[in-house]
Protein backbone atom coordinates (compact mmCIF):
# COMPACT_ATOMS: atom_id res chain seq x y z
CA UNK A 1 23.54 -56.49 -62.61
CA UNK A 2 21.86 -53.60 -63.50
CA UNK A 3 20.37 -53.11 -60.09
CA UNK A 4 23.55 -53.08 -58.69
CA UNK A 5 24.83 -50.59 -61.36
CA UNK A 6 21.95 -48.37 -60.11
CA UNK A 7 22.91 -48.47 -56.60
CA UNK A 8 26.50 -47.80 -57.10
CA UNK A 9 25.64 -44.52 -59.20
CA UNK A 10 23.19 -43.36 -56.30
CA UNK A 11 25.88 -44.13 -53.62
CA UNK A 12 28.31 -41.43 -55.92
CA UNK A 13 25.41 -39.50 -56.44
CA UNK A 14 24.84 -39.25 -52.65
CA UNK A 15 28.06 -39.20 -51.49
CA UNK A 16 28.99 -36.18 -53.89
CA UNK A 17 26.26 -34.36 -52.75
CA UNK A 18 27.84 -34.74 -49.06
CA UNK A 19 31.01 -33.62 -49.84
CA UNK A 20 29.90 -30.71 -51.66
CA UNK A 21 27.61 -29.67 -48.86
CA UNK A 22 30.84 -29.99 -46.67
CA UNK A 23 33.11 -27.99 -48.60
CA UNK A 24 29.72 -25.06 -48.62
CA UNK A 25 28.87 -25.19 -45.37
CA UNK A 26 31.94 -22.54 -43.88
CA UNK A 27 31.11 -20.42 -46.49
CA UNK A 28 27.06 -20.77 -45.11
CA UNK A 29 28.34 -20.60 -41.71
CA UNK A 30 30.64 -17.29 -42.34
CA UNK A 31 27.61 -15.83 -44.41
CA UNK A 32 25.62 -16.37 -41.36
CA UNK A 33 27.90 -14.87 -38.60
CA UNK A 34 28.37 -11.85 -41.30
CA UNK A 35 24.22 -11.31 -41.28
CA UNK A 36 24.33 -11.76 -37.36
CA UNK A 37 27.33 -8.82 -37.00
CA UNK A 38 26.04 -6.85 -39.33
CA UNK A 39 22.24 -7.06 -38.31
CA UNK A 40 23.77 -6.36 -34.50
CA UNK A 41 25.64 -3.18 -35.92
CA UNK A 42 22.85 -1.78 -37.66
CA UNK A 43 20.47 -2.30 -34.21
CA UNK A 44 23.34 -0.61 -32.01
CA UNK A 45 23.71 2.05 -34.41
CA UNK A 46 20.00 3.61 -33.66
CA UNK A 47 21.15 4.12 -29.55
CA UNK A 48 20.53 5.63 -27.82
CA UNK A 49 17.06 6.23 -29.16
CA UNK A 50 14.71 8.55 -29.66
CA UNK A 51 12.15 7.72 -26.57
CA UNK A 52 11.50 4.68 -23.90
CA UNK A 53 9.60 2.62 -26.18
CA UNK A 54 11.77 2.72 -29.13
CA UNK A 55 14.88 1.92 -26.82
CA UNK A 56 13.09 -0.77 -25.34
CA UNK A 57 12.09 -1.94 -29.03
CA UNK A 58 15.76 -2.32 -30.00
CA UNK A 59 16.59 -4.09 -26.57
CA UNK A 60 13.69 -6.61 -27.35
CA UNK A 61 14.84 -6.97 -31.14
CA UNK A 62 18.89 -7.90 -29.35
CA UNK A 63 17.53 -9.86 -27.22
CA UNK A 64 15.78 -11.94 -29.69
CA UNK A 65 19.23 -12.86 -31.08
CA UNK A 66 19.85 -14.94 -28.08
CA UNK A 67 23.22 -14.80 -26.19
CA UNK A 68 25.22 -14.43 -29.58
CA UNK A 69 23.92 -11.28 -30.14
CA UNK A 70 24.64 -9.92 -27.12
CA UNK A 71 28.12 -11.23 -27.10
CA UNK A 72 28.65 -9.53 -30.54
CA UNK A 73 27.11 -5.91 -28.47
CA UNK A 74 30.20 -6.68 -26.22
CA UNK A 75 32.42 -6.85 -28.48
CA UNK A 76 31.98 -3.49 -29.44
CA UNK A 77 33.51 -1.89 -26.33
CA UNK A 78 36.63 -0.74 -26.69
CA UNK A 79 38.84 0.91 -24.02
CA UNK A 80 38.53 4.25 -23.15
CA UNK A 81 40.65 6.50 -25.11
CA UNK A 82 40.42 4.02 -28.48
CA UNK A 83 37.52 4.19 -29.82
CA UNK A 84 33.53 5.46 -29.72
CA UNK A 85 31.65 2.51 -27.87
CA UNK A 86 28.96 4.87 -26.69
CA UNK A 87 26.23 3.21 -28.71
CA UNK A 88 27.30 -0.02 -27.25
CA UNK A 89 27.20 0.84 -23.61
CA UNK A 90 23.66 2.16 -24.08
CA UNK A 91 22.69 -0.65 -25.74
CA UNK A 92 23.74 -3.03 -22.80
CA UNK A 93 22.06 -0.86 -20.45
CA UNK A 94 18.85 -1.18 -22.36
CA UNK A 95 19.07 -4.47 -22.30
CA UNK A 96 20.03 -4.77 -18.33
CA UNK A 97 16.82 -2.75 -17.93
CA UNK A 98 14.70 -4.92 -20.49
CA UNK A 99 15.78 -8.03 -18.61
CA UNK A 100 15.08 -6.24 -15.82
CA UNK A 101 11.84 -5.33 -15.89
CA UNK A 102 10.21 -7.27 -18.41
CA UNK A 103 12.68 -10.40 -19.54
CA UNK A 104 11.59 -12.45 -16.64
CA UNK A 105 13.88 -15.00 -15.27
CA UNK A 106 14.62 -17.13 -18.01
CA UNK A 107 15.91 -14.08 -20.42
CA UNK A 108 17.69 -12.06 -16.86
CA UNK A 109 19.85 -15.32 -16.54
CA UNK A 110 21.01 -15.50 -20.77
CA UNK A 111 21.86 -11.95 -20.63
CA UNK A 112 23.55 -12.49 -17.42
CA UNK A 113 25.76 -15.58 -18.46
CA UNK A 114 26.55 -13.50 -21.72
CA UNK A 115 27.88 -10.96 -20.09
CA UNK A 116 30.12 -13.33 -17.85
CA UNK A 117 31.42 -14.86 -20.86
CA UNK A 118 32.25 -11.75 -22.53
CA UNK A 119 33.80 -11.18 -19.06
CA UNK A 120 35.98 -13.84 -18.92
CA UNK A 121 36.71 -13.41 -22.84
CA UNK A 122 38.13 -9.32 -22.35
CA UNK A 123 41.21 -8.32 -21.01
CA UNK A 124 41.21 -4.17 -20.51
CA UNK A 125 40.17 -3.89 -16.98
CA UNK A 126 38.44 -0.32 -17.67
CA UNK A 127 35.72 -2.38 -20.67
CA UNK A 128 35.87 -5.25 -17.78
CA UNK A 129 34.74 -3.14 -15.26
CA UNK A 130 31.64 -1.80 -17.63
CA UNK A 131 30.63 -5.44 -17.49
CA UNK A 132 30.01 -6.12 -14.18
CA UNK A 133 28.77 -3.28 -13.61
CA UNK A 134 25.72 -4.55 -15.82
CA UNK A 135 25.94 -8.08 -13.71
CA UNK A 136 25.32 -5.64 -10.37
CA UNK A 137 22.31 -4.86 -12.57
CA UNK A 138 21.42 -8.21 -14.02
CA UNK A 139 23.54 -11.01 -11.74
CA UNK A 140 22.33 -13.07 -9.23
CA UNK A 141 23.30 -16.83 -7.94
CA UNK A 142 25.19 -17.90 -11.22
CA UNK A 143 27.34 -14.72 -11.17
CA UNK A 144 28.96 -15.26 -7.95
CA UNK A 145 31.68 -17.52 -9.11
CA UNK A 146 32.60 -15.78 -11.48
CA UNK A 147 32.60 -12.02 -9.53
CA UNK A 148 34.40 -13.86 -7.06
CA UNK A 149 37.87 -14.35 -9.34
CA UNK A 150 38.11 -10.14 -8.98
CA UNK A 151 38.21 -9.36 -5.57
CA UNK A 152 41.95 -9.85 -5.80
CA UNK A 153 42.24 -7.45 -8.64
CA UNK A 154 43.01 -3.84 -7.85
CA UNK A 155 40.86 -2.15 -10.07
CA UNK A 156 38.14 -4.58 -10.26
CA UNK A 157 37.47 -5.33 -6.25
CA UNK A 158 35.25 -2.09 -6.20
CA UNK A 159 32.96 -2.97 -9.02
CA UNK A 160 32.76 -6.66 -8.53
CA UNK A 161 32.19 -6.69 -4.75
CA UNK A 162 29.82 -3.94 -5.52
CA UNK A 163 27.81 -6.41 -7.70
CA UNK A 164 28.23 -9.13 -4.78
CA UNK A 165 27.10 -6.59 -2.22
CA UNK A 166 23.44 -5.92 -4.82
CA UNK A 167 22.94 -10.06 -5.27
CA UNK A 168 23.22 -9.92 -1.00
CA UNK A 169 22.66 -13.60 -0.97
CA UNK A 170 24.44 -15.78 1.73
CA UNK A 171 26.42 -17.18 -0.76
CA UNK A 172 27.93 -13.78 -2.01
CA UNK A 173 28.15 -13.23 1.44
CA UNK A 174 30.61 -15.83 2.31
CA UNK A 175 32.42 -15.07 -0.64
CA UNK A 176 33.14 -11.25 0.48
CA UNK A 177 34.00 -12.62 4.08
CA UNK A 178 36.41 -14.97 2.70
CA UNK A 179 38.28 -12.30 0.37
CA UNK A 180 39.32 -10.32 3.77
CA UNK A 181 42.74 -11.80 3.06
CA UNK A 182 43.23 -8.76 0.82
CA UNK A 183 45.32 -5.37 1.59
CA UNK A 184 44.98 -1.89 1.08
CA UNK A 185 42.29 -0.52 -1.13
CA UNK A 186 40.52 -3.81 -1.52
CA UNK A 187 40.71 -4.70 2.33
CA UNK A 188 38.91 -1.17 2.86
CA UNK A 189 36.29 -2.11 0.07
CA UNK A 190 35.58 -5.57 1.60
CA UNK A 191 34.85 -3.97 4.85
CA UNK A 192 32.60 -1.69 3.88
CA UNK A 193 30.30 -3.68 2.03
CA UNK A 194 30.55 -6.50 5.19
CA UNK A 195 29.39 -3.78 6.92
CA UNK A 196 26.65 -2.53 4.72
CA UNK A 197 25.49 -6.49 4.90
CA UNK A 198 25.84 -6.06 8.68
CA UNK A 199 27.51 -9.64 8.82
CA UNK A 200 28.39 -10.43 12.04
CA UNK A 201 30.36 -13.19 10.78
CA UNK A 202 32.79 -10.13 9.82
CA UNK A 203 33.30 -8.81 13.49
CA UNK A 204 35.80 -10.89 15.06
CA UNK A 205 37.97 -10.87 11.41
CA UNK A 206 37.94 -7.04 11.49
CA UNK A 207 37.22 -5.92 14.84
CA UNK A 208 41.94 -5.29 14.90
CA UNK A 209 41.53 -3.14 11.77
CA UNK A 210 39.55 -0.70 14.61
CA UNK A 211 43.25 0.13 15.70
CA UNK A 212 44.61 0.11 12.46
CA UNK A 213 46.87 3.35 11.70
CA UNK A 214 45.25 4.01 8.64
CA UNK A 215 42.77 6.70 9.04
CA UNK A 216 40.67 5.48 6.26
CA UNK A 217 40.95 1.90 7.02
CA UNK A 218 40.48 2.61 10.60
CA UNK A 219 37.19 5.12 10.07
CA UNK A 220 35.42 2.51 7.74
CA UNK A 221 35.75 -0.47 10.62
CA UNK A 222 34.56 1.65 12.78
CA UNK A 223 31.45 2.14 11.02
CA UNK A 224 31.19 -1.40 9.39
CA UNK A 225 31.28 -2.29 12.91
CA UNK A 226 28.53 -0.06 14.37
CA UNK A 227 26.20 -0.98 11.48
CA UNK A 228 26.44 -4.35 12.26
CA UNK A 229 25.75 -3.92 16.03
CA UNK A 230 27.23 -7.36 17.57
CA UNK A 231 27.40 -6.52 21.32
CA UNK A 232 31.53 -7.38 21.32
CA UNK A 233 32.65 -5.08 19.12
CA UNK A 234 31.11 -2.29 22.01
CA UNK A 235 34.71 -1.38 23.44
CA UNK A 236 36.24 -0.93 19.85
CA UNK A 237 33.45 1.74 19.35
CA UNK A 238 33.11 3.33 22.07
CA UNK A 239 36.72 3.95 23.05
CA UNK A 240 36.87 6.23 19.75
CA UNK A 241 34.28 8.55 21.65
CA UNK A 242 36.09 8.80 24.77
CA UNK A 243 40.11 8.60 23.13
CA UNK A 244 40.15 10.24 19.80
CA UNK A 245 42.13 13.20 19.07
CA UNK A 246 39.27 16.00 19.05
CA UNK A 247 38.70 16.02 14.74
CA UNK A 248 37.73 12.66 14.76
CA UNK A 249 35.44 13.52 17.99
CA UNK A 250 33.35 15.34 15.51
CA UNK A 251 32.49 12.36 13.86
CA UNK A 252 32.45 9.64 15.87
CA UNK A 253 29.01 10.51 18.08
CA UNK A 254 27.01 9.47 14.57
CA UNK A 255 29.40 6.13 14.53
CA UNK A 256 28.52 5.36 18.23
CA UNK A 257 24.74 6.60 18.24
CA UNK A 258 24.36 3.90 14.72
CA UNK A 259 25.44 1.15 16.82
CA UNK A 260 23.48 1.59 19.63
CA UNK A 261 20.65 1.97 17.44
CA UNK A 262 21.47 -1.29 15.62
CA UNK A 263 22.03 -3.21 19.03
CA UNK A 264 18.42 -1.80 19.91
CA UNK A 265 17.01 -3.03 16.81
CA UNK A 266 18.51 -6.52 17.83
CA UNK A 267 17.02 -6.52 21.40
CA UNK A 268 20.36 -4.95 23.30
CA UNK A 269 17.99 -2.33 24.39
CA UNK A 270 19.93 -2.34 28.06
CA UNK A 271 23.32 -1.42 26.28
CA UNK A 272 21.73 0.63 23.76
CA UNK A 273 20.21 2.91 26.27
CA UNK A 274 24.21 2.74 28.04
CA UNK A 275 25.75 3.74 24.88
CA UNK A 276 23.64 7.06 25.21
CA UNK A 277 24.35 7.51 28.78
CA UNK A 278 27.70 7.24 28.31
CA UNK A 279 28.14 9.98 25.33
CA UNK A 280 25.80 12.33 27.56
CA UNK A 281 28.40 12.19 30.03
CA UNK A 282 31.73 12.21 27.13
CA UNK A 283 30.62 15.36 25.42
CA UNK A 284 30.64 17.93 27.46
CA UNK A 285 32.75 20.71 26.44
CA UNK A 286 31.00 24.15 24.82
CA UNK A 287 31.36 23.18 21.69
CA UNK A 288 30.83 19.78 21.97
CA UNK A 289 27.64 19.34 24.01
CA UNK A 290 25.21 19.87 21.07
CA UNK A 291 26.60 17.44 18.90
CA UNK A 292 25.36 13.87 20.38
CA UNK A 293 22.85 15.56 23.36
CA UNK A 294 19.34 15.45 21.58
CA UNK A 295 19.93 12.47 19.56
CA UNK A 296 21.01 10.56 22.65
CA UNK A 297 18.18 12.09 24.27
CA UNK A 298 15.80 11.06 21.93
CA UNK A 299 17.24 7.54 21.85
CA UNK A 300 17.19 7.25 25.59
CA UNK A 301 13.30 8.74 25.95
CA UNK A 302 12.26 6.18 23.34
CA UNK A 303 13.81 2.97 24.57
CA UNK A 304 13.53 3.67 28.76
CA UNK A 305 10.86 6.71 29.26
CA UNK A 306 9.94 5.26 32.51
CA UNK A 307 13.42 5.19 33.86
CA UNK A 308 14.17 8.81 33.37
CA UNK A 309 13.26 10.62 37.08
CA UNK A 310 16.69 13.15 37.76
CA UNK A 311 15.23 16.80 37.47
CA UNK A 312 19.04 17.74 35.71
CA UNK A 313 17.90 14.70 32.36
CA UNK A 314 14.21 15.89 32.85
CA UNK A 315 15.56 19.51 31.73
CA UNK A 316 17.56 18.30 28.99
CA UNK A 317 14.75 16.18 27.41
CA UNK A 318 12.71 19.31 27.55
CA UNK A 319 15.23 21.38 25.85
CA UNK A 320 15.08 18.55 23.52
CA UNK A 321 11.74 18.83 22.81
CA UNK A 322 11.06 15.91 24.28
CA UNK A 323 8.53 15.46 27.69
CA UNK A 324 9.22 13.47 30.73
C-alpha cells in the first residue's frame, strides 16, 4: 500500500513538473528570440566597420547565428524613403563576400536559402530587389526556382535575370529562354542576357524581334544575335548594314564585325571572312569608309592571308598597317 502511495505522489510530482515546464517554455522561447534580435542589432550596429578584418569579424560572428540570424539582418530593410537600413545592407554584403570567399560551400548555400526565404517572406519590390541582388552574389543551382517566379515582374526581371545570367548554368539557361513570352521592358532584358549567354537555342525565338519597330528592342536583337554567331541569323544582320537609315549605319559595322568574329570563333571562317568582304564593299561613302575598313581588314588578313592577291586590297591592308 505504501508503495503504491509512493508511486502515485511521484507520478504528481512528475507530472507537475511537466506542466510547469510547459506553461515556461514560451516565456524561454520569447527570452531566446529577444537575445537572438537583440545580439543581431547590436552586431549590425558596428557596420560598416572600421577596416576589412573587423568587417569580416562581424560577418563571421552573423554567420555563426546560422540562417536565423541572417533572416533577422533582413528584416531590417526597410523601403527606401522609410527608414535608415544602411547598416543592414552592409551587413548583407559582408556576409555575401564572407560566404564568398571564405564560407565554402556548405555556409554559400545557408546564406543563400536565407536570403530566398526572406525573399519570398517581403513584399516592397525596391527591399526585394536588394535581395537578389545578394543571390547574383551568393546563388547558384538552388536559387533558380525561386529567381525564376520574377521574370514576369516589371521591376524585378532586371535584377533577377541578372542573377540567372551570373549562375550561367544550363538550367538558368532554359529558364531565361522560356520567359521570352514576356513584353516590353522584360522581353528587351531577356534578350540581352540570351545574348550575353550566346544561346543559340534563343535565335530562331528572337531572330522576328530583328524587324521589330522598336528601336531599342530592335538594336538589342541585333546584337544578342551577332554575339551568338549561329550562321542563320546572317541575313537579319547583315541587311541592317546594307538597309538602315544612315544613324543607325554608324553603329551597325561593330554589330556585323562581332558576328563574324563569333562565327570565326565557331569554325564559319568562310562566312566570316564574307561578312568582311561584304562591309568593304557597303561602306564606301567619305565619311563612311573609315569606320569598318581596318577592322575588316584586319579580320580578313588574319583568317585568309593567302587569299589576298588584288593590288587595290594589297593597298588597303598597307594603309592598315597590315602587310600582304
Amino acid at each position: 500500500m505504501k508503495k503504491r502511495t509512493w508511486a502515485v505522489y511521484v507520478l504528481l510530482l512528475l507530472s507537475g513538473i511537466f506542466i510547469i515546464s510547459l506553461s515556461l517554455s514560451p516565456v524561454w522561447a520569447l527570452d531566446s528570440a529577444q537575445a537572438a534580435k537583440s545580439k543581431v542589432q547590436a552586431l549590425v550596429d558596428r557596420f560598416p566597420a572600421q577596416n576589412t578584418e573587423a568587417r569580416q569579424a562581424l560577418a563571421s560572428q552573423l554567420m555563426g547565428m546560422g540562417s536565423e540570424g541572417i533572416l533577422l539582418v533582413c528584416r531590417l530593410l526597410v523601403p527606401p524613403g522609410t527608414g535608415d537600413d544602411t547598416n543592414a545592407r552592409y551587413a548583407l554584403s559582408a556576409l555575401a563576400t564572407n560566404v564568398s570567399q571564405e564560407g565554402g560551400e556548405k555556409a554559400r548555400e545557408l546564406y543563400a536559402k536565407a536570403l530566398i526565404k526572406a525573399l519570398d517572406k517581403q513584399t516592397n519590390k525596391e527591399v526585394q530587389a536588394f535581395l537578389i541582388r545578394q543571390l547574383q552574389r551568393t546563388g547558384k543551382k538552388e536559387s533558380i526556382k525561386p529567381l525564376k517566379r520574377y521574370l514576369d515582374n516589371k521591376r524585378l526581371c532586371e535584377p533577377a535575370t541578372q542573377a540567372l545570367l551570373a549562375i550561367g548554368t544550363p538550367d538558368a539557361e532554359k529558364v531565361l529562354l522560356k520567359a521570352l513570352r514576356a513584353t516590353g521592358a522584360n522581353r528587351v532584358t531577356l534578350i540581352k542576357a540570351l545574348g550575353e549567354l550566346q544561346n543559340k537555342e534563343a535565335t530562331k525565338k528572337i531572330l522576328p524581334f530583328a524587324t521589330d519597330t522598336n528601336d531599342e528592342l530592335r538594336q538589342v536583337t541585333l546584337f544578342a544575335l551577332a554575339n551568338i554567331g549561329d550562321p542563320l541569323a546572317e541575313k537579319a544582320v547583315s541587311t541592317v548594314s546594307l538597309e538602315a537609315p544612315s544613324y543607325e549605319r554608324i553603329s551597325a559595322p561593330s554589330v556585323y564585325l562581332l558576328y563574324a568574329q563569333r562565327l570565326s570563333e565557331s569554325g564559319h571562317k568562310m562566312q566570316s571572312a564574307n561578312i568582311c568582304r561584304n562591309l568593304i564593299a557597303s561602306y564606301t561613302a567619305p565619311q563612311e569608309n573609315h569606320i569598318p575598313h581596318c577592322l575588316s581588314w584586319s579580320m580578313l588578313w588574319e583568317r585568309m592571308p593567302l587569299k589576298i592577291s588584288s593590288k587595290p586590297w594589297t593597298a588597303s591592308i598597307r594603309n592598315c598597317g597590315l602587310e600582304p
